[in-house]
N, C-alpha and C. Protein backbone atom coordinates (compact mmCIF):
# COMPACT_ATOMS: atom_id res chain seq x y z
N UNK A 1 0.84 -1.19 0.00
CA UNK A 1 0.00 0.00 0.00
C UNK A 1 0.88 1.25 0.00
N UNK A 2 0.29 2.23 -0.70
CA UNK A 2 1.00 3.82 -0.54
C UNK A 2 0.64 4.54 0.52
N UNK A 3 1.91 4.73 1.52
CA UNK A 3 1.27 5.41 2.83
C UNK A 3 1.70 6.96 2.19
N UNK A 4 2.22 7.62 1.08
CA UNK A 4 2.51 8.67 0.82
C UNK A 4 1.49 9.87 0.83
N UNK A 5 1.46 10.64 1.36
CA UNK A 5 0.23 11.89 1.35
C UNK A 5 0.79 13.06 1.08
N UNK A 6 0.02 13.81 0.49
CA UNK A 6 -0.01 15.12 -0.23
C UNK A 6 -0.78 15.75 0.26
N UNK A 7 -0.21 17.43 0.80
CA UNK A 7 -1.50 18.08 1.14
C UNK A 7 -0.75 19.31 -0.06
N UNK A 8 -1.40 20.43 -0.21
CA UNK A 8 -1.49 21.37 -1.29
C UNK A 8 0.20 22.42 -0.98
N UNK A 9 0.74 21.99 -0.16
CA UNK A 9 2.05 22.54 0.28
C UNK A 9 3.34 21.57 0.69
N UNK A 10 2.71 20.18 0.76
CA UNK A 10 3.60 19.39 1.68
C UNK A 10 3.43 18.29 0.91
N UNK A 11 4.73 17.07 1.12
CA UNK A 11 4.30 15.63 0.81
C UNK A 11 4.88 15.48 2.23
N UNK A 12 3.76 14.00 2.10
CA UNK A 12 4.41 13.15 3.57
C UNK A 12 5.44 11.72 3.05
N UNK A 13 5.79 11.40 3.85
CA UNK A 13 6.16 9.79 3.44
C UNK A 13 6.61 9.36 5.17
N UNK A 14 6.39 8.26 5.46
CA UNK A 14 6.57 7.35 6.56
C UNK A 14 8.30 7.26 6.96
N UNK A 15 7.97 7.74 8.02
CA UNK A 15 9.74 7.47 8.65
C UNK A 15 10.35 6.40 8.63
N UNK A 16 11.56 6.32 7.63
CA UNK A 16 12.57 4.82 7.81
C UNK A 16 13.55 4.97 9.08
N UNK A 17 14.13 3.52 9.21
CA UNK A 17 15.19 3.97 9.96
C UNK A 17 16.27 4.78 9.69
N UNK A 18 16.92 5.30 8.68
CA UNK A 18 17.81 6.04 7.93
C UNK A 18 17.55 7.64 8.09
N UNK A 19 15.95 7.77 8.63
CA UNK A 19 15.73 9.35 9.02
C UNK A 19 16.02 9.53 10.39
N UNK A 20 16.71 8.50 11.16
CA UNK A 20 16.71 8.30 13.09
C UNK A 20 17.54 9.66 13.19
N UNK A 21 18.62 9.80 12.65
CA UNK A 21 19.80 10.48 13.30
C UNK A 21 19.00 12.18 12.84
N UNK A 22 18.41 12.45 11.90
CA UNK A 22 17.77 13.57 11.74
C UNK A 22 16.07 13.99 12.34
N UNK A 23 15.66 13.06 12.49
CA UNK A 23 14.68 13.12 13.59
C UNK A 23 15.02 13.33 14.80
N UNK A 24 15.85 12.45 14.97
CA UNK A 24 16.46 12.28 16.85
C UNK A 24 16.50 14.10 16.85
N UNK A 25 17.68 14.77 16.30
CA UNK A 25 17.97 16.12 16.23
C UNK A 25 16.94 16.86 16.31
N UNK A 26 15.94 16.65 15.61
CA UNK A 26 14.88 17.70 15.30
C UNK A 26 14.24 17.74 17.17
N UNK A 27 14.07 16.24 17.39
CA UNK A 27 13.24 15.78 18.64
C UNK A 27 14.01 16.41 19.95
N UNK A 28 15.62 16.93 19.74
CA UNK A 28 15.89 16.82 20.41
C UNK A 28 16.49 19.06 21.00
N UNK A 29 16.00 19.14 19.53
CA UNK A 29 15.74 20.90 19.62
C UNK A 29 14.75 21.03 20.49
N UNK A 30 15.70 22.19 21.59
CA UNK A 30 14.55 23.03 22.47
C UNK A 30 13.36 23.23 22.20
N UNK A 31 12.80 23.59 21.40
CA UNK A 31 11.68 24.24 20.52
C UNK A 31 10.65 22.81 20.62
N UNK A 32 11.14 22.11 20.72
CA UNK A 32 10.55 20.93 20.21
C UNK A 32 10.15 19.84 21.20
N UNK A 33 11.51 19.63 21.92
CA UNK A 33 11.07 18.92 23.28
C UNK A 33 10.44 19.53 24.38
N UNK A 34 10.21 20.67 24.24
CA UNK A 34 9.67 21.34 25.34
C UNK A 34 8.51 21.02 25.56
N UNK A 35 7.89 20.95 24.75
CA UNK A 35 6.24 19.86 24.97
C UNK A 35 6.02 18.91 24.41
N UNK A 36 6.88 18.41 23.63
CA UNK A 36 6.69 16.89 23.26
C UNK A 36 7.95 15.84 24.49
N UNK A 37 8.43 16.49 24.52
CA UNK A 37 9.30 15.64 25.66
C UNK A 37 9.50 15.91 27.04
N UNK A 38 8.56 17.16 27.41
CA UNK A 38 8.73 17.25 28.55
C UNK A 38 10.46 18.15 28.93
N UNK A 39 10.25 18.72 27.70
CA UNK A 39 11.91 19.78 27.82
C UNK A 39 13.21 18.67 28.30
N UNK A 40 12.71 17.37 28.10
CA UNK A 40 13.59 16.30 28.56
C UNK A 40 14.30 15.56 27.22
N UNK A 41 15.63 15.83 26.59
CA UNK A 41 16.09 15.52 25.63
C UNK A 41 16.42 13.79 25.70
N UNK A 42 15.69 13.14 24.91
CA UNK A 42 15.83 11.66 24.64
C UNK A 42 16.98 11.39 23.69
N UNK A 43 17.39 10.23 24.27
CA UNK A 43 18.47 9.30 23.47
C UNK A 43 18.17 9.01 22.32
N UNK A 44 18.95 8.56 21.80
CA UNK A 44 18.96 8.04 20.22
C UNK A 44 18.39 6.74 20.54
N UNK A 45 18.57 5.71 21.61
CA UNK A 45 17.82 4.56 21.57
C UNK A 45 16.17 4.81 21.74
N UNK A 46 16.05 5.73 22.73
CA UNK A 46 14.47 5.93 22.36
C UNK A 46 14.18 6.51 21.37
N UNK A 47 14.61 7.30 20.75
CA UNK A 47 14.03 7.67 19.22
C UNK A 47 14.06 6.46 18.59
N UNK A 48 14.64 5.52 18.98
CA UNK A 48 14.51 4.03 17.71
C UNK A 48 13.57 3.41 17.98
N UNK A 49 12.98 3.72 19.65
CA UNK A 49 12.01 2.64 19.86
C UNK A 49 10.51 3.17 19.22
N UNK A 50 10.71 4.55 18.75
CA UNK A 50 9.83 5.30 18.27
C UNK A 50 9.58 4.85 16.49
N UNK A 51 10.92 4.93 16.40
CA UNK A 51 10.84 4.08 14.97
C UNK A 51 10.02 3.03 14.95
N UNK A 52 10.60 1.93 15.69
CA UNK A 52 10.22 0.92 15.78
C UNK A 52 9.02 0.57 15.87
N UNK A 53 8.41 1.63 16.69
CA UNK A 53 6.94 1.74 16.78
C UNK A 53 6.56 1.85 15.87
N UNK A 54 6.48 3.03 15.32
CA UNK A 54 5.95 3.29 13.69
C UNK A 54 5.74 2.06 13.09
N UNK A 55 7.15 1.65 12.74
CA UNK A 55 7.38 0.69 11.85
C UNK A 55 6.47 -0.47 11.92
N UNK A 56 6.62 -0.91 12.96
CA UNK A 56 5.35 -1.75 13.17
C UNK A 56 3.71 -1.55 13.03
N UNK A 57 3.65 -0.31 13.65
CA UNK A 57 2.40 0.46 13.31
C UNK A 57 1.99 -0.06 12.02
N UNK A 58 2.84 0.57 10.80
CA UNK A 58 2.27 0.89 9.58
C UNK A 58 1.80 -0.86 8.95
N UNK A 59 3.21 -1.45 9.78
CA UNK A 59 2.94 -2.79 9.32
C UNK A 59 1.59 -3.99 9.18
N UNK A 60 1.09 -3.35 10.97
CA UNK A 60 0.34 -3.47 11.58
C UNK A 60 -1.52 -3.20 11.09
N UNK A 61 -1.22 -1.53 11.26
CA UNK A 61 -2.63 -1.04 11.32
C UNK A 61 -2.66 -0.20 10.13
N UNK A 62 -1.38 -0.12 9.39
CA UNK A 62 -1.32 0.77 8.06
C UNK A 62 -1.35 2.46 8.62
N UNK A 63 -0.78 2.23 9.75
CA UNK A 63 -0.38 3.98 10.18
C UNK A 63 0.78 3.87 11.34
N UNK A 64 1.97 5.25 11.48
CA UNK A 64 2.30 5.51 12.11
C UNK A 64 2.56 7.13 12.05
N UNK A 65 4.28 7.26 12.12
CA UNK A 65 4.64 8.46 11.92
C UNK A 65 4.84 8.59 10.62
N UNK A 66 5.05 10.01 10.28
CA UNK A 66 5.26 10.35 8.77
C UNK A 66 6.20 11.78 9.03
N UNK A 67 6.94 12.38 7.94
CA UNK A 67 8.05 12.91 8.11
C UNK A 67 7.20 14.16 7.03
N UNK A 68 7.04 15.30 6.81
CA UNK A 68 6.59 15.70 6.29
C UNK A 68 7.77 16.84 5.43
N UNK A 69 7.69 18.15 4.52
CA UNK A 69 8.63 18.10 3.27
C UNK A 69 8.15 19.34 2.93
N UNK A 70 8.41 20.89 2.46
CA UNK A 70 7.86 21.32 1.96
C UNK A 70 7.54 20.88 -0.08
N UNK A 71 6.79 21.32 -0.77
CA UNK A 71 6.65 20.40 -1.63
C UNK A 71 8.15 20.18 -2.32
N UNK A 72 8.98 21.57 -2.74
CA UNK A 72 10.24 21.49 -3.63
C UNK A 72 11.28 21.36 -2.84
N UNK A 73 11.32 20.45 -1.77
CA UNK A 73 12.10 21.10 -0.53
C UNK A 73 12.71 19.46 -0.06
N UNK A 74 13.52 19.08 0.13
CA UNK A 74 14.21 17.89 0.85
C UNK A 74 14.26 18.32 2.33
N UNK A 75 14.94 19.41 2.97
CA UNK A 75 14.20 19.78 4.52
C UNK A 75 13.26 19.23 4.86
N UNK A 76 13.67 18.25 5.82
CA UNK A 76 11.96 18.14 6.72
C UNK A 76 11.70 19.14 7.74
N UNK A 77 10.20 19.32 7.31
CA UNK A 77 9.61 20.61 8.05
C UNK A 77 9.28 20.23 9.23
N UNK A 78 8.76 18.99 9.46
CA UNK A 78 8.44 18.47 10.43
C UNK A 78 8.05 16.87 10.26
N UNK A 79 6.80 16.71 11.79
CA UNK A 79 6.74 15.22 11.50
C UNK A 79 5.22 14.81 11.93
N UNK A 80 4.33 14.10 11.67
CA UNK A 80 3.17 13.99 12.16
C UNK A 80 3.04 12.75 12.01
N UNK A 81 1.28 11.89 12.32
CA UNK A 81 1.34 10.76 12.89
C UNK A 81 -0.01 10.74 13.72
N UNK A 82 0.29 9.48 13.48
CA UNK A 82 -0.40 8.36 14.13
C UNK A 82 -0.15 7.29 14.87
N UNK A 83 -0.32 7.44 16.66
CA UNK A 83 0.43 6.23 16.92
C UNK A 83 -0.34 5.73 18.00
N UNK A 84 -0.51 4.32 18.42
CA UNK A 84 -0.68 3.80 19.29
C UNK A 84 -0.59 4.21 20.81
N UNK A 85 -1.01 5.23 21.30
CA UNK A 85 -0.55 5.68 22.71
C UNK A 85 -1.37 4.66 23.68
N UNK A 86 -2.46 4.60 23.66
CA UNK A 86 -3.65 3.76 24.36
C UNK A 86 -5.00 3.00 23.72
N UNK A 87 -5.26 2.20 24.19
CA UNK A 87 -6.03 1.24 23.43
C UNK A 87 -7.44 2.06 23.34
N UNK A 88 -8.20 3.58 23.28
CA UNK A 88 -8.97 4.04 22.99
C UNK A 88 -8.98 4.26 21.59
N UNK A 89 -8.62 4.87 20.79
CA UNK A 89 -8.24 5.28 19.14
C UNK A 89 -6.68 5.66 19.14
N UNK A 90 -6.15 5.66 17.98
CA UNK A 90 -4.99 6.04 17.45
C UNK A 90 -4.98 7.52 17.85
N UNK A 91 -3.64 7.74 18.15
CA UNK A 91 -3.47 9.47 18.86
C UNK A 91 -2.60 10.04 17.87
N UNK A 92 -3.12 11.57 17.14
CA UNK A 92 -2.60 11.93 16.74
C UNK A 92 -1.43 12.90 17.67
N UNK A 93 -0.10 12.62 16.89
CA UNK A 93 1.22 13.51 17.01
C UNK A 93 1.65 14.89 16.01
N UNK A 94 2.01 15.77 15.91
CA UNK A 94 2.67 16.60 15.36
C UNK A 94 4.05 17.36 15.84
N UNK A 95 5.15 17.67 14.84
CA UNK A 95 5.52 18.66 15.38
C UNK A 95 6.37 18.96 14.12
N UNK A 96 6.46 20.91 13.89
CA UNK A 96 7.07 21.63 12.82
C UNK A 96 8.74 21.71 13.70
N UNK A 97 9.53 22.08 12.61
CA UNK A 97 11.04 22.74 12.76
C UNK A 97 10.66 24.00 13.21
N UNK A 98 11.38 24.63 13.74
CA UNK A 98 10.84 26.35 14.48
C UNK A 98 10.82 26.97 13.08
N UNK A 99 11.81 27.04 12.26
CA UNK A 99 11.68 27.76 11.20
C UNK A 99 10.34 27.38 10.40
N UNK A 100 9.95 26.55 10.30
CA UNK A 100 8.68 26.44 9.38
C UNK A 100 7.45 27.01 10.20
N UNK A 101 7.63 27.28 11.06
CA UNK A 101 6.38 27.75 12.14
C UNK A 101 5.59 29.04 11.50
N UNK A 102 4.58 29.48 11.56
CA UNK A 102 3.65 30.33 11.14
C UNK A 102 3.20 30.08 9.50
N UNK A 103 3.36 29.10 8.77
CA UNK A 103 2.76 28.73 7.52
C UNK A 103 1.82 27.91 7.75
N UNK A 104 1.60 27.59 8.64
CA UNK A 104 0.21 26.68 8.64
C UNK A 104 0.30 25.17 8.48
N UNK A 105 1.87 24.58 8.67
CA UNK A 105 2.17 23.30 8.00
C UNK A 105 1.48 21.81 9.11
N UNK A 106 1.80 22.47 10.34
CA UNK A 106 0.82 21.63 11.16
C UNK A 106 -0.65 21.73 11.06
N UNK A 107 -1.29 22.58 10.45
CA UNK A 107 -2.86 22.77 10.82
C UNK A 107 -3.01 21.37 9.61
N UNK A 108 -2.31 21.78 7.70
CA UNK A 108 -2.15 21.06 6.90
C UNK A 108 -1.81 19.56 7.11
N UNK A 109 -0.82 19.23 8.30
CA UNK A 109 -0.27 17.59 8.13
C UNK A 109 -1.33 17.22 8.94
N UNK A 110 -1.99 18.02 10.24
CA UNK A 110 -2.94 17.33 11.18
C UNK A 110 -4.38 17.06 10.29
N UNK A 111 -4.81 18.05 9.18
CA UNK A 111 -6.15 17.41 8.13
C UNK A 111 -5.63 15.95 7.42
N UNK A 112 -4.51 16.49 6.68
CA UNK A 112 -4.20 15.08 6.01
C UNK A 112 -3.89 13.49 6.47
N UNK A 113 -4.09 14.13 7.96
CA UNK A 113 -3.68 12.38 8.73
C UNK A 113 -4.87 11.90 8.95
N UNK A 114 -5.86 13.41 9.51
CA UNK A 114 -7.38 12.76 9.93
C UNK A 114 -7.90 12.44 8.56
N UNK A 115 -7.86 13.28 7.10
CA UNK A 115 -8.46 12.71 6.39
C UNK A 115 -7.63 11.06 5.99
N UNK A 116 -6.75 10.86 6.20
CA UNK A 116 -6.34 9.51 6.28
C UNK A 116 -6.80 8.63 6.96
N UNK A 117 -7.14 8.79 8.28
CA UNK A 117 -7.52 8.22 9.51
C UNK A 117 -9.08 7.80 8.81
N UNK A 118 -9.44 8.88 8.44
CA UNK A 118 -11.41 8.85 8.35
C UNK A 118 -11.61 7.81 7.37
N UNK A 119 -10.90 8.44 6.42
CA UNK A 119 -11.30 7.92 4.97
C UNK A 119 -10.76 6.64 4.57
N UNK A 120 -9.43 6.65 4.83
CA UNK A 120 -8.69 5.18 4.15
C UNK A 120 -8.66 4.31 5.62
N UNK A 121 -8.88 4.64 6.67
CA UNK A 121 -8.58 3.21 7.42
C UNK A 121 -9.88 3.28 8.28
N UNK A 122 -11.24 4.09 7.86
CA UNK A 122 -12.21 4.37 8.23
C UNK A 122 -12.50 4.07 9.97
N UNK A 123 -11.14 4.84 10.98
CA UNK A 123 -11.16 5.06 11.75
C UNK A 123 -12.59 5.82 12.54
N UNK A 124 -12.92 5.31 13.90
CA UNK A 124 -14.54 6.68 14.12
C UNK A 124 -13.74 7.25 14.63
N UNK A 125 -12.58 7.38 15.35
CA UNK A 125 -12.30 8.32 16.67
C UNK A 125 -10.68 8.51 16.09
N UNK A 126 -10.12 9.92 16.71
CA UNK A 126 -8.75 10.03 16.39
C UNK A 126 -8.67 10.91 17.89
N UNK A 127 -7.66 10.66 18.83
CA UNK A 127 -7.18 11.07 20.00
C UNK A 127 -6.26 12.04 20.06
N UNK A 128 -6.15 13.12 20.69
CA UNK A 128 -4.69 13.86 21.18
C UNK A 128 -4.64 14.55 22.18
N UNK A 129 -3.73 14.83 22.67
CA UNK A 129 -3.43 15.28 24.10
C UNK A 129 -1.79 16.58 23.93
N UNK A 130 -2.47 17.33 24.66
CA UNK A 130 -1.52 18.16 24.40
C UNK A 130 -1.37 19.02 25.72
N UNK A 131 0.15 19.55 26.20
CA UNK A 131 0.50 20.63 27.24
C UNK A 131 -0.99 21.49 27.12
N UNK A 132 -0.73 22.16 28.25
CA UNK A 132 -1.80 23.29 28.22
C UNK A 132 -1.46 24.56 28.17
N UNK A 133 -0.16 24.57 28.29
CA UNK A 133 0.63 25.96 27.70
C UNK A 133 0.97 25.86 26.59
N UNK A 134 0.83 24.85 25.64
CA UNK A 134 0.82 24.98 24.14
C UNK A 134 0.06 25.39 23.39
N UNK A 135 -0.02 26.69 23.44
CA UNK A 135 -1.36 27.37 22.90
C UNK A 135 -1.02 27.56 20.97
N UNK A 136 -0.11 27.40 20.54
CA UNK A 136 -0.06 27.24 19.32
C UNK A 136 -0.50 25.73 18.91
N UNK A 137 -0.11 24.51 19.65
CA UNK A 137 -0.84 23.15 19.03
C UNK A 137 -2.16 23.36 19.47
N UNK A 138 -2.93 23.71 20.99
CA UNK A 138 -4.02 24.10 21.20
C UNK A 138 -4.54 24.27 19.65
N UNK A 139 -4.11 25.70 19.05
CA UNK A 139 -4.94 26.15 18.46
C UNK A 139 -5.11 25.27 17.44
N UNK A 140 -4.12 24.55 16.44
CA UNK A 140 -3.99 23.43 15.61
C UNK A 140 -5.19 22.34 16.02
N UNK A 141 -5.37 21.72 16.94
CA UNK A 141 -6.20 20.89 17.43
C UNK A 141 -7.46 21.64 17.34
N UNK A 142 -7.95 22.69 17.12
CA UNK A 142 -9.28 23.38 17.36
C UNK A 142 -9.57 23.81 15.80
N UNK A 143 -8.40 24.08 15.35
CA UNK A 143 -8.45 24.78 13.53
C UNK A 143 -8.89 23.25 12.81
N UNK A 144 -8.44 21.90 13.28
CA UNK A 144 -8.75 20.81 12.66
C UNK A 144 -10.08 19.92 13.01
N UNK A 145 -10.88 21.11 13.76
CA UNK A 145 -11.81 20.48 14.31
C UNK A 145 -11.67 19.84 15.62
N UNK A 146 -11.19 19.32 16.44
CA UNK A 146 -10.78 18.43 17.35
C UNK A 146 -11.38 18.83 18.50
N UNK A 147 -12.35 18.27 19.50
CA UNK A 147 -12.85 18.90 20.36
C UNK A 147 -12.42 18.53 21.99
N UNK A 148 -12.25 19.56 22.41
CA UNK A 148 -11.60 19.49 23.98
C UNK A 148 -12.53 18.65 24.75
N UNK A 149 -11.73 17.33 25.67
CA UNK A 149 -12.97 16.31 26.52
C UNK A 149 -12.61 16.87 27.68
N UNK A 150 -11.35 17.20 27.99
CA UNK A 150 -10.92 17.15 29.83
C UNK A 150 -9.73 17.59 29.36
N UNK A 151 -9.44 17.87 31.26
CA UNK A 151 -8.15 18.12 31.81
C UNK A 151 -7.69 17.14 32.42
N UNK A 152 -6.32 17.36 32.10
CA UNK A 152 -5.27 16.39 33.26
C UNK A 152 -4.42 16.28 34.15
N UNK A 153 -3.91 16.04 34.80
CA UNK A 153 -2.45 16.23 35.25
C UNK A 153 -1.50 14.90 34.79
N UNK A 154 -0.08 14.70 34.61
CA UNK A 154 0.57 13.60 34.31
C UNK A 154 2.02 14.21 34.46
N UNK A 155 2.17 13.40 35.35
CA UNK A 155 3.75 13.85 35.85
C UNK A 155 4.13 15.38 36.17
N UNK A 156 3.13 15.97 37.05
CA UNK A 156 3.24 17.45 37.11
C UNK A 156 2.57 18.42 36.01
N UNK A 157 2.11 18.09 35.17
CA UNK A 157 2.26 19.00 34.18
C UNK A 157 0.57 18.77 33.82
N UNK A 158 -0.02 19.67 33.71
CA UNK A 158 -1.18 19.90 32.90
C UNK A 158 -1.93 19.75 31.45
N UNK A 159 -2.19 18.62 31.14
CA UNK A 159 -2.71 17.88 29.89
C UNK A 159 -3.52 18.71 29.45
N UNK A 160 -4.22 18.67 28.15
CA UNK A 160 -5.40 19.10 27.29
C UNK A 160 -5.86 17.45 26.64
N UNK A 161 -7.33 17.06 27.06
CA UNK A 161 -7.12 16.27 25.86
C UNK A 161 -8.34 16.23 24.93
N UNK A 162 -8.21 15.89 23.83
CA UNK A 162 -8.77 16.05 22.57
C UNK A 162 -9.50 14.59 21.89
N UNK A 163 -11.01 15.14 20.95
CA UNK A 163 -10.83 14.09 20.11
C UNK A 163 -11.81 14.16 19.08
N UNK A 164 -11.35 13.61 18.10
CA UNK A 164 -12.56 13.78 16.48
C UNK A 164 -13.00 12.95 16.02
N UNK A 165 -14.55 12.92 16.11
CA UNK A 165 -15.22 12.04 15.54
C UNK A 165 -15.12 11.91 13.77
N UNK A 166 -15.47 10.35 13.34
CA UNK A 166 -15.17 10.14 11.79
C UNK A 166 -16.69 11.36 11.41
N UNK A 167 -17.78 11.09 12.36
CA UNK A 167 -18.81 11.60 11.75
C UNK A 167 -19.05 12.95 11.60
N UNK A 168 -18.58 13.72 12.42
CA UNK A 168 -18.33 15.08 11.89
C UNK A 168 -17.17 15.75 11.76
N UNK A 169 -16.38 14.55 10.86
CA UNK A 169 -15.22 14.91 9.81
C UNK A 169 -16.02 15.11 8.33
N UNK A 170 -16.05 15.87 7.40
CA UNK A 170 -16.22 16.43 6.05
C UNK A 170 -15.18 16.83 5.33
């Protein structure tokens, strides 16, 4: 199957192992771990187990992570996804390079995963959870439709969490 996606600015394609050492980096910029990691910079072995995840994922359920591109551009802008967090629905992930920030490339990779999610693996539910001082993914999660269920706490820190139904996806 072609896990490749196109949105009107971006292609996606699925993370190999050969993108570890440039992911790890991206994952491991300030900008970046600060709410996806908990400002806590991970090893290169856990970025593999992240691979690994994927990898299996796609193998699996025909989704994981995906590495996203501007269209004329070999730079990855960022990375989005679908992954296994908990046995409720598949949870969507995102995250841009700081430099690509204010084009809209996350609002773009987060439609093209749900319209992936909806349409080709006719998922009902897509999950996410996000800091609550992340008021730029906040807003991403609300621009894609995604509707706020609760609050959390988890390891100190204050959750948002999210979720979109297949049925009022259009």
């Amino acid at each position: 199957m072609n896990y490749f996606l196109r949105t009107t600015h971006l292609h996606l394609r699925p993370c190999q192992i050969e993108d570890l050492d440039s992911l790890h980096e991206l994952w491991t910029d300030a900008d970046i771990r600060y709410y996806l990691f908990d400002d806590r910079i991970i090893s290169r072995e856990e970025a593999l187990s992240f691979f690994e995840l994927s990898i299996k994922s796609f193998k699996n359920s025909r989704y994981g992570l995906w590495l996203f591109f501007e269209e004329r551009s070999e730079l990855m802008a960022g990375f989005a996804g679908l992954l296994d967090f908990s046995q409720e629905a598949p949870s969507l992930i995102f995250g841009t390079r700081s430099q690509f920030w204010g084009r809209g490339y996350a609002t773009e990779v987060g439609l093209a995963v749900l319209d992936y999610a909806f349409e080709i693996l006719s998922c009902d539910r897509v999950i996410a959870d996000v800091d609550e001082p992340n008021e730029a993914s906040i807003r991403v999660l609300e621009k894609i439709g995604m509707t706020k269920l609760r609050r959390g706490i988890v390891n100190g820190r204050p959750l948002l969490y999210y979720e979109r139904l297949r049925d009022r996806f259009a």
